[in-house]
PDB file of N, CA and C in Angstrom:
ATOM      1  N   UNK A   1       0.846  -1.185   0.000  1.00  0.00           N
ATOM      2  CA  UNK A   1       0.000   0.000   0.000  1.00  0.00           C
ATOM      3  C   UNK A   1       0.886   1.242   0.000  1.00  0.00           C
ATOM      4  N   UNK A   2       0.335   2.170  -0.960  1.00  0.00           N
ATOM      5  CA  UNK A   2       1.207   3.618  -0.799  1.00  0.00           C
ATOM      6  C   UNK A   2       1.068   4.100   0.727  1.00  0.00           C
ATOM      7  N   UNK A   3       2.144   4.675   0.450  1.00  0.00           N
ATOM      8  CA  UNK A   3       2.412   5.767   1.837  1.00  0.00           C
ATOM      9  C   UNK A   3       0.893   6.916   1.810  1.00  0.00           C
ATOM     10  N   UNK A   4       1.600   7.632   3.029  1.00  0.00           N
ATOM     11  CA  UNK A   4       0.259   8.358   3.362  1.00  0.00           C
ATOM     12  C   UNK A   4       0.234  10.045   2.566  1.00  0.00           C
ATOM     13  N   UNK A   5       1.655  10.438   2.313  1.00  0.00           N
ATOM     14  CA  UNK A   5       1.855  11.320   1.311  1.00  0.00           C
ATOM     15  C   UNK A   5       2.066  11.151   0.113  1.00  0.00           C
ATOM     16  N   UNK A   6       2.036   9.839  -0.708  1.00  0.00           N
ATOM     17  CA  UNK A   6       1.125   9.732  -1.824  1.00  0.00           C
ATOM     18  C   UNK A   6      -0.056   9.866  -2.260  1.00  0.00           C
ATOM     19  N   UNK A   7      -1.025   8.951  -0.996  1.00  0.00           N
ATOM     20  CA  UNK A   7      -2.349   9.300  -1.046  1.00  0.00           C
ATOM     21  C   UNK A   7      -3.228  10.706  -0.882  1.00  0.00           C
ATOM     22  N   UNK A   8      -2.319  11.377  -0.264  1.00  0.00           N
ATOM     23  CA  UNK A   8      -2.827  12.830   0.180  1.00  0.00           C
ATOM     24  C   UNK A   8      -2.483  13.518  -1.213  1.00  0.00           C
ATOM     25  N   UNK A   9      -1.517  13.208  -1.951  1.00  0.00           N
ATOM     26  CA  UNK A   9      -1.757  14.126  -3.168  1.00  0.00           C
ATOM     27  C   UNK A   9      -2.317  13.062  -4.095  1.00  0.00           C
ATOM     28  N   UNK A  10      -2.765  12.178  -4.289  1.00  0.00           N
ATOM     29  CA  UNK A  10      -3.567  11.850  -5.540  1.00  0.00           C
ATOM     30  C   UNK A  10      -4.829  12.014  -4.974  1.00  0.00           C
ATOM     31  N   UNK A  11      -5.226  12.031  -3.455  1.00  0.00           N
ATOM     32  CA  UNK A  11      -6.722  13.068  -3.017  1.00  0.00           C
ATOM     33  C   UNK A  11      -6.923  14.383  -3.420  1.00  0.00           C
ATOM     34  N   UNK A  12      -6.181  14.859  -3.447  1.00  0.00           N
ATOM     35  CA  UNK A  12      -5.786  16.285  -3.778  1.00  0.00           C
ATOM     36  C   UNK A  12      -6.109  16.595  -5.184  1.00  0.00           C
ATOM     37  N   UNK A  13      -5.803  15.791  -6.372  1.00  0.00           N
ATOM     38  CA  UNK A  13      -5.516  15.677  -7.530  1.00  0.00           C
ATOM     39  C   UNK A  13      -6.860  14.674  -8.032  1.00  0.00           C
ATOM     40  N   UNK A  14      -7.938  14.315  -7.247  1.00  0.00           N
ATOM     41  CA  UNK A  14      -8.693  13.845  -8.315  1.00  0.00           C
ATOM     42  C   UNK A  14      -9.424  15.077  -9.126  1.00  0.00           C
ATOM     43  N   UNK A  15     -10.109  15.664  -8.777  1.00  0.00           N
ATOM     44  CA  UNK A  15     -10.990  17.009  -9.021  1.00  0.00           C
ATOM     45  C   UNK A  15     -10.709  17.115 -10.462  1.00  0.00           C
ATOM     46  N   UNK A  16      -9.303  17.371 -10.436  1.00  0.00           N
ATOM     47  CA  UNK A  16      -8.700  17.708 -11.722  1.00  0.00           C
ATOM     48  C   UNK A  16      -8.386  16.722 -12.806  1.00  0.00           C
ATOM     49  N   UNK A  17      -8.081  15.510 -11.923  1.00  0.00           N
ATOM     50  CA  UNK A  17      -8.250  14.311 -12.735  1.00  0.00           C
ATOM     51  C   UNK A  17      -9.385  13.675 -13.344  1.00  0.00           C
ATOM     52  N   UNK A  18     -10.623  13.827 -12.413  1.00  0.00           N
ATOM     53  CA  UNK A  18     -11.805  13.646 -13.503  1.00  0.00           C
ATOM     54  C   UNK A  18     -12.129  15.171 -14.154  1.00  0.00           C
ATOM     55  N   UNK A  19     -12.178  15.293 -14.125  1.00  0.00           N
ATOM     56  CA  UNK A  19     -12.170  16.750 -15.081  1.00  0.00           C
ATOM     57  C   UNK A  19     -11.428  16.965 -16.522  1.00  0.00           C
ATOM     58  N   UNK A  20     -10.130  16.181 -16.561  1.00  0.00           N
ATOM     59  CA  UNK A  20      -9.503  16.125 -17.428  1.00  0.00           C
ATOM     60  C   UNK A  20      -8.100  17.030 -17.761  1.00  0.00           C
ATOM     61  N   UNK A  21      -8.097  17.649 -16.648  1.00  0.00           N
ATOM     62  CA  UNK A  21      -6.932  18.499 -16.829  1.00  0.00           C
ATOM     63  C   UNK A  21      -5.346  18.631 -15.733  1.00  0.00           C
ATOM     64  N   UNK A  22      -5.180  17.133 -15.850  1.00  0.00           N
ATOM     65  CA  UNK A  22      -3.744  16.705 -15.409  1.00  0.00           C
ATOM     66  C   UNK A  22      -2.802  16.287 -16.364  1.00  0.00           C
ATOM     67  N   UNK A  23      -1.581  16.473 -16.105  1.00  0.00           N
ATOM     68  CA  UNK A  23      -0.908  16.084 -17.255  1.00  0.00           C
ATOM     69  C   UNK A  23      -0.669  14.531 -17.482  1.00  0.00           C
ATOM     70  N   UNK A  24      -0.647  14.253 -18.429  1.00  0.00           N
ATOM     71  CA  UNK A  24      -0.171  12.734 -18.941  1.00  0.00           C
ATOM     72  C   UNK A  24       0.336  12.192 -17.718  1.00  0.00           C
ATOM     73  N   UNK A  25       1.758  12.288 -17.502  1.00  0.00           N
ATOM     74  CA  UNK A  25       2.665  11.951 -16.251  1.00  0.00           C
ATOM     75  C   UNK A  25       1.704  11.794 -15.052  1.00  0.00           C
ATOM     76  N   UNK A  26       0.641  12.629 -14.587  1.00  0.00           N
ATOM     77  CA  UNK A  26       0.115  12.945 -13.314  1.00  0.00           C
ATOM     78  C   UNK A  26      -1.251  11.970 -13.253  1.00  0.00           C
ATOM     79  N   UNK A  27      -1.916  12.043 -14.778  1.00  0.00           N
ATOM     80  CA  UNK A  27      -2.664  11.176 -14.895  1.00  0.00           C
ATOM     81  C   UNK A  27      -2.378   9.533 -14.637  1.00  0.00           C
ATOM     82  N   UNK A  28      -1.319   9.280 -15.334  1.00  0.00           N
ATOM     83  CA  UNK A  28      -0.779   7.648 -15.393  1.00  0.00           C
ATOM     84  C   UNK A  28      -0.126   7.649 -13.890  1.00  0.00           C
ATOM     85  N   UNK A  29       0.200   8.278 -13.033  1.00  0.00           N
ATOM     86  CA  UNK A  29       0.544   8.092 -11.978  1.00  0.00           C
ATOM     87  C   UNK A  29      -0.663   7.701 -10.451  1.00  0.00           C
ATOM     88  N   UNK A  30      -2.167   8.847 -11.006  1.00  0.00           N
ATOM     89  CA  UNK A  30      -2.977   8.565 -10.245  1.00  0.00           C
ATOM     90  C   UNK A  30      -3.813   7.180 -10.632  1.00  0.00           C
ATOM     91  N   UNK A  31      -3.849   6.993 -12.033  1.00  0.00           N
ATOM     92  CA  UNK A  31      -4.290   5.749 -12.316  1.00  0.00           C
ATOM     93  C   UNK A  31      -3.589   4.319 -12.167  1.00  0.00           C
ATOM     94  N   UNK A  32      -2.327   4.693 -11.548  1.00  0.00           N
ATOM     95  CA  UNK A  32      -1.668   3.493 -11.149  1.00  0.00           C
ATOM     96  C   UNK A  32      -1.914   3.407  -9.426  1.00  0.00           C
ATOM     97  N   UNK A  33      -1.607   4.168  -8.848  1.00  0.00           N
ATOM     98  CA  UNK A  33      -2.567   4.505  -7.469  1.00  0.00           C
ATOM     99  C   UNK A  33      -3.359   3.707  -7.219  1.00  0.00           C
ATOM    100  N   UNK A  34      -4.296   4.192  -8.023  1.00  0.00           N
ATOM    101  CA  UNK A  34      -5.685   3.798  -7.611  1.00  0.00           C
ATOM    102  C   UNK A  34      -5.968   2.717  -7.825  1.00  0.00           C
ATOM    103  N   UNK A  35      -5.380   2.022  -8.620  1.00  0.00           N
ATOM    104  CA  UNK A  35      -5.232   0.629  -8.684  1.00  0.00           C
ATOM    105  C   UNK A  35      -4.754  -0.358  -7.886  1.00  0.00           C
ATOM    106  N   UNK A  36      -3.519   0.425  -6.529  1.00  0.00           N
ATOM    107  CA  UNK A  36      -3.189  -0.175  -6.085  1.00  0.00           C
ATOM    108  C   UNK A  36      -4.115   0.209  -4.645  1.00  0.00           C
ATOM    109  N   UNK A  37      -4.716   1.059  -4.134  1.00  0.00           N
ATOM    110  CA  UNK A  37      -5.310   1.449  -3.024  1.00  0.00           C
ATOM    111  C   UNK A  37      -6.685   1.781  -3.238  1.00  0.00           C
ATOM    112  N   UNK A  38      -6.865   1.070  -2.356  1.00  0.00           N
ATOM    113  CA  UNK A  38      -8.546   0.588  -2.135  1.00  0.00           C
ATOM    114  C   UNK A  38      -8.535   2.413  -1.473  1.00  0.00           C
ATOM    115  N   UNK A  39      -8.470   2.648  -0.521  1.00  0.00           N
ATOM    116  CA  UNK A  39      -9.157   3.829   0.573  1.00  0.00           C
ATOM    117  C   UNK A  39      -8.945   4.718  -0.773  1.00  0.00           C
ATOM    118  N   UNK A  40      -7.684   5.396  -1.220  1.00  0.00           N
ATOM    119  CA  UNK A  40      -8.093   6.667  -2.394  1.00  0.00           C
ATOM    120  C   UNK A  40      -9.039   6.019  -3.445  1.00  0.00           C
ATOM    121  N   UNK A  41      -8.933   4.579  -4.300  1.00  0.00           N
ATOM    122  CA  UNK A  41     -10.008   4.519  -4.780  1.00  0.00           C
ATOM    123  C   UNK A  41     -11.925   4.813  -4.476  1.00  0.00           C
ATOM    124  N   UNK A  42     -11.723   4.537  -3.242  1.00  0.00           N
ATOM    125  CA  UNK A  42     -13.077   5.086  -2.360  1.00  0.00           C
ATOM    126  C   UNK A  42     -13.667   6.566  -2.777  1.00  0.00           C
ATOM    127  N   UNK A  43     -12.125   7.030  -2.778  1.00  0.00           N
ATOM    128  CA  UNK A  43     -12.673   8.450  -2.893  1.00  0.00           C
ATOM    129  C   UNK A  43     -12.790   8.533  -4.288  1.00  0.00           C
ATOM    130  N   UNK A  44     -11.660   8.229  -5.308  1.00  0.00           N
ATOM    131  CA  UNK A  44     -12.766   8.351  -6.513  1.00  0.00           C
ATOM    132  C   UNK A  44     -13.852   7.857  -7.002  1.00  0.00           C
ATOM    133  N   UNK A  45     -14.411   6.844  -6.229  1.00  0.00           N
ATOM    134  CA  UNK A  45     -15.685   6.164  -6.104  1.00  0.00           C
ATOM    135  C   UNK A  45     -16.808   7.325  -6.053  1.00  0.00           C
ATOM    136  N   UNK A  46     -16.591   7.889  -4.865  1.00  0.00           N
ATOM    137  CA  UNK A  46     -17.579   8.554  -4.224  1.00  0.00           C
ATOM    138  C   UNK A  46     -17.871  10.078  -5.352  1.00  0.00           C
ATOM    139  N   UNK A  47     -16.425  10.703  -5.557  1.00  0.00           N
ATOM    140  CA  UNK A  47     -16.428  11.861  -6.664  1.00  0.00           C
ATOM    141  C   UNK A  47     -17.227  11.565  -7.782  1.00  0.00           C
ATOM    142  N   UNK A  48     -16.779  10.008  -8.560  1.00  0.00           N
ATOM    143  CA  UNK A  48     -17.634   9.851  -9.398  1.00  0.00           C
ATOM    144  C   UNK A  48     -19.139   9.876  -9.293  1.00  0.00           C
ATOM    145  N   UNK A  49     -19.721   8.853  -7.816  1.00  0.00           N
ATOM    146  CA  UNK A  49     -20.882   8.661  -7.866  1.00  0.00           C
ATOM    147  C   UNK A  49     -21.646  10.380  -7.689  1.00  0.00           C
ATOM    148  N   UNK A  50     -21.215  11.222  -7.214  1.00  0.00           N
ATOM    149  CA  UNK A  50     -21.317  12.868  -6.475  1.00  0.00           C
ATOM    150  C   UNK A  50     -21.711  13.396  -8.057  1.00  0.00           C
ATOM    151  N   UNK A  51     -20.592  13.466  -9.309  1.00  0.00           N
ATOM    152  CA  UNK A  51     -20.978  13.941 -10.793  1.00  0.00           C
ATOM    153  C   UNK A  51     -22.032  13.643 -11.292  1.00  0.00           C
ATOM    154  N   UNK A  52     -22.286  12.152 -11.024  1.00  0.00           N
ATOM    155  CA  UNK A  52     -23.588  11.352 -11.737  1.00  0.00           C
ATOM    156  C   UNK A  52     -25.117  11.731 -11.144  1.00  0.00           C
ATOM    157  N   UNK A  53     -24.947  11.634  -9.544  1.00  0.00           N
ATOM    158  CA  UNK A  53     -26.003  12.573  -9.166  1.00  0.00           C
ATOM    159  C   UNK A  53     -26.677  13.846  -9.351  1.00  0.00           C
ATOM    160  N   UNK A  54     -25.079  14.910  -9.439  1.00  0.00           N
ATOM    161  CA  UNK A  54     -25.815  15.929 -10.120  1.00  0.00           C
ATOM    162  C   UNK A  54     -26.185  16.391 -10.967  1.00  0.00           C
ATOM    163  N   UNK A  55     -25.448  15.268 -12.338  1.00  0.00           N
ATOM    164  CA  UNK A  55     -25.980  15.407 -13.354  1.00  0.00           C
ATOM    165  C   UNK A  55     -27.674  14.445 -13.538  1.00  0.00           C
ATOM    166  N   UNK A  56     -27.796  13.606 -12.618  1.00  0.00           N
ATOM    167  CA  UNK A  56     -28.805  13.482 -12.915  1.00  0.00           C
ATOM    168  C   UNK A  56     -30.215  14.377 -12.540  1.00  0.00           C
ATOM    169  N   UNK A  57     -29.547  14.978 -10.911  1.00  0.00           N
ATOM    170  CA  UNK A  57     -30.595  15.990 -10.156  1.00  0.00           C
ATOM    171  C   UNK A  57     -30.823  17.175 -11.147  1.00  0.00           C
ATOM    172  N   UNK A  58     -30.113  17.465 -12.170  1.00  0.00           N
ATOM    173  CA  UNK A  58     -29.902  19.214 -12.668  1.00  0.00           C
ATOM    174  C   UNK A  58     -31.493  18.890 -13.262  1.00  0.00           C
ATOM    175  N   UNK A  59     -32.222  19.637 -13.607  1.00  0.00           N
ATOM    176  CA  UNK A  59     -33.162  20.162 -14.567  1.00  0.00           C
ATOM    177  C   UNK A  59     -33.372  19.842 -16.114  1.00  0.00           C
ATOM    178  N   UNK A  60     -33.624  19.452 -16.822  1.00  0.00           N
ATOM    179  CA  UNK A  60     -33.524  19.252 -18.267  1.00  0.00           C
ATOM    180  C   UNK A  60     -34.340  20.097 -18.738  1.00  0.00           C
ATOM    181  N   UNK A  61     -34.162  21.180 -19.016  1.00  0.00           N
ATOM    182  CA  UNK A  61     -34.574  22.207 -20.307  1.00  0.00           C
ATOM    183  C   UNK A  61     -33.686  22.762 -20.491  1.00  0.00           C
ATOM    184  N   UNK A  62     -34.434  23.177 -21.947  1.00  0.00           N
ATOM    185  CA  UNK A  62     -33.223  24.095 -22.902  1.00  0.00           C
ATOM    186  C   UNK A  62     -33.139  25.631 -22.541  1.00  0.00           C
ATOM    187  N   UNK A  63     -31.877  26.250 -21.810  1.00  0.00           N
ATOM    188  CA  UNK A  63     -31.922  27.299 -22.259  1.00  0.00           C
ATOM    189  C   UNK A  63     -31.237  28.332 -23.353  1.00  0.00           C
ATOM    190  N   UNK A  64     -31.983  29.013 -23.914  1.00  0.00           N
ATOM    191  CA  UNK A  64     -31.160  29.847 -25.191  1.00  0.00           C
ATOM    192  C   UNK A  64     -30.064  30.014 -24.946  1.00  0.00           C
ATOM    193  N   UNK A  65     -29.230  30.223 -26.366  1.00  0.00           N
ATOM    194  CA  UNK A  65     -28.411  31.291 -26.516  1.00  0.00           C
ATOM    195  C   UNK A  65     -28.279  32.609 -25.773  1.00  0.00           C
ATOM    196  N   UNK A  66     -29.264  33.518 -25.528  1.00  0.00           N
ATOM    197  CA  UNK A  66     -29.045  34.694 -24.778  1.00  0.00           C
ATOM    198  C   UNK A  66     -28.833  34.477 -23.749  1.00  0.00           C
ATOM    199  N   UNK A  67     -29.267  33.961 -23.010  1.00  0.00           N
ATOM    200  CA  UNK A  67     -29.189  33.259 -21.837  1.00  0.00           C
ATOM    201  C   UNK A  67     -27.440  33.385 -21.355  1.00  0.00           C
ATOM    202  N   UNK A  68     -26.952  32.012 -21.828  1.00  0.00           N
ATOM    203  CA  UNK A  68     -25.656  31.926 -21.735  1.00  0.00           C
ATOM    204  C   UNK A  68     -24.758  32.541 -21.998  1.00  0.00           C
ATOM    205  N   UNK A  69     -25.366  33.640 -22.947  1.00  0.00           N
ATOM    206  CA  UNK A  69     -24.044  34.689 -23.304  1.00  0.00           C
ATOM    207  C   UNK A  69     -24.490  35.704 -22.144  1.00  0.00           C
ATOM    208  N   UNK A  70     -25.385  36.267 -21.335  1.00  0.00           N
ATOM    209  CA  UNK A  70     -25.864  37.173 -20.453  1.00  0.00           C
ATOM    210  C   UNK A  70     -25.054  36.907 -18.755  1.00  0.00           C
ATOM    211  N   UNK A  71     -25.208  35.499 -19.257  1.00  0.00           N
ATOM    212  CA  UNK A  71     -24.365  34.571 -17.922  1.00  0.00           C
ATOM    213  C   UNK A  71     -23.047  34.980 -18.087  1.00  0.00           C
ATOM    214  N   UNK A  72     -22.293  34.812 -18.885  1.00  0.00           N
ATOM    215  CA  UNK A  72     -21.013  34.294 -19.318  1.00  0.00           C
ATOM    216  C   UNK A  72     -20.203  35.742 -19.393  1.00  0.00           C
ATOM    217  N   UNK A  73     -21.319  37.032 -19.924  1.00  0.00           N
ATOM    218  CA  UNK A  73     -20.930  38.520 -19.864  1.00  0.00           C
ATOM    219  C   UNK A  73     -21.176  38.646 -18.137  1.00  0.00           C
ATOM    220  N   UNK A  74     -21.458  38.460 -17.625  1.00  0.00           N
ATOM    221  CA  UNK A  74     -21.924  38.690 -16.157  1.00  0.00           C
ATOM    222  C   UNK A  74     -20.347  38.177 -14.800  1.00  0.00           C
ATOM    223  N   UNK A  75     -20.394  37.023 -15.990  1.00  0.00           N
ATOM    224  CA  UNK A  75     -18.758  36.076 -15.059  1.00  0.00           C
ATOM    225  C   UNK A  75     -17.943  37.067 -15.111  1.00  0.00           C
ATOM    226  N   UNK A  76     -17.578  37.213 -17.101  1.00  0.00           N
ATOM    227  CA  UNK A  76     -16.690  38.019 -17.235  1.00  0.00           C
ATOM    228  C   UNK A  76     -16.631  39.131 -16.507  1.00  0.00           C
ATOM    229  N   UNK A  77     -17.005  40.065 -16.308  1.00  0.00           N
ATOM    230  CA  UNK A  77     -17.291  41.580 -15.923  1.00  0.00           C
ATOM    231  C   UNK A  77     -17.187  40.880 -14.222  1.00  0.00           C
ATOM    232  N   UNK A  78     -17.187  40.097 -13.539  1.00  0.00           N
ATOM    233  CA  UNK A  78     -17.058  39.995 -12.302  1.00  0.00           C
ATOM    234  C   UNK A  78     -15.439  39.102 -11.843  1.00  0.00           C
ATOM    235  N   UNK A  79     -14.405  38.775 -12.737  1.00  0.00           N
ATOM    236  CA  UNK A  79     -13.161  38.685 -13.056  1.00  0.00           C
ATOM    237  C   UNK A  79     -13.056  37.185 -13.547  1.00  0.00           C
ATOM    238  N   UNK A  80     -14.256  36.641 -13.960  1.00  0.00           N
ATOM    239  CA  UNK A  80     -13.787  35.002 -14.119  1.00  0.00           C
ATOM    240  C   UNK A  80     -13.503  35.176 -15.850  1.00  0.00           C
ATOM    241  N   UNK A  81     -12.515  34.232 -15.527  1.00  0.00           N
ATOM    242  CA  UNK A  81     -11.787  33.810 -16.890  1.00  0.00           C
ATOM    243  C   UNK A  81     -12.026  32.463 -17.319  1.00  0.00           C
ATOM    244  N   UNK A  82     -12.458  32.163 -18.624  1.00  0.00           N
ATOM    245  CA  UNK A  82     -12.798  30.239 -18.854  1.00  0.00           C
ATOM    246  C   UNK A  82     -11.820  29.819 -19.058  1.00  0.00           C
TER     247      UNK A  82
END
């Protein structure tokens, strides 16, 4: 079993890992992890099951175009960057 400061940064590092934005190196490192440890796999257990819920809880309708650009001018102008 990994040490306990391995596990604390591939906890650290799922967020970004399901998300998609770790590097190669960081990716193949947490996916070897997790393969070997049950407790951090738990936690990407749980992250995953947490996405699926809220994608299933969200709402299904369409909203426009204006919409999202009204949103998205609103981020901007309040300092968020995509």
């Amino acid at each position: 079993m990994p040490d306990r400061a391995e596990c604390e940064a591939v906890v650290r590092q799922l967020w970004p890992f399901i998300d998609g934005v770790v590097s190669e190196t960081q990716r193949e490192f947490i996916v070897d992890h997790l393969e070997q440890c049950e407790p951090c796999n738990s936690h990407f257990d749980f992250a995953r099951a947490f996405l699926e819920a809220v994608h299933e809880a969200r709402p299904h309708f369409h909203v426009g175009q204006g919409l999202n650009e009204r949103v998205m001018a609103a981020l901007a102008g309040a300092g968020y960057r995509a």
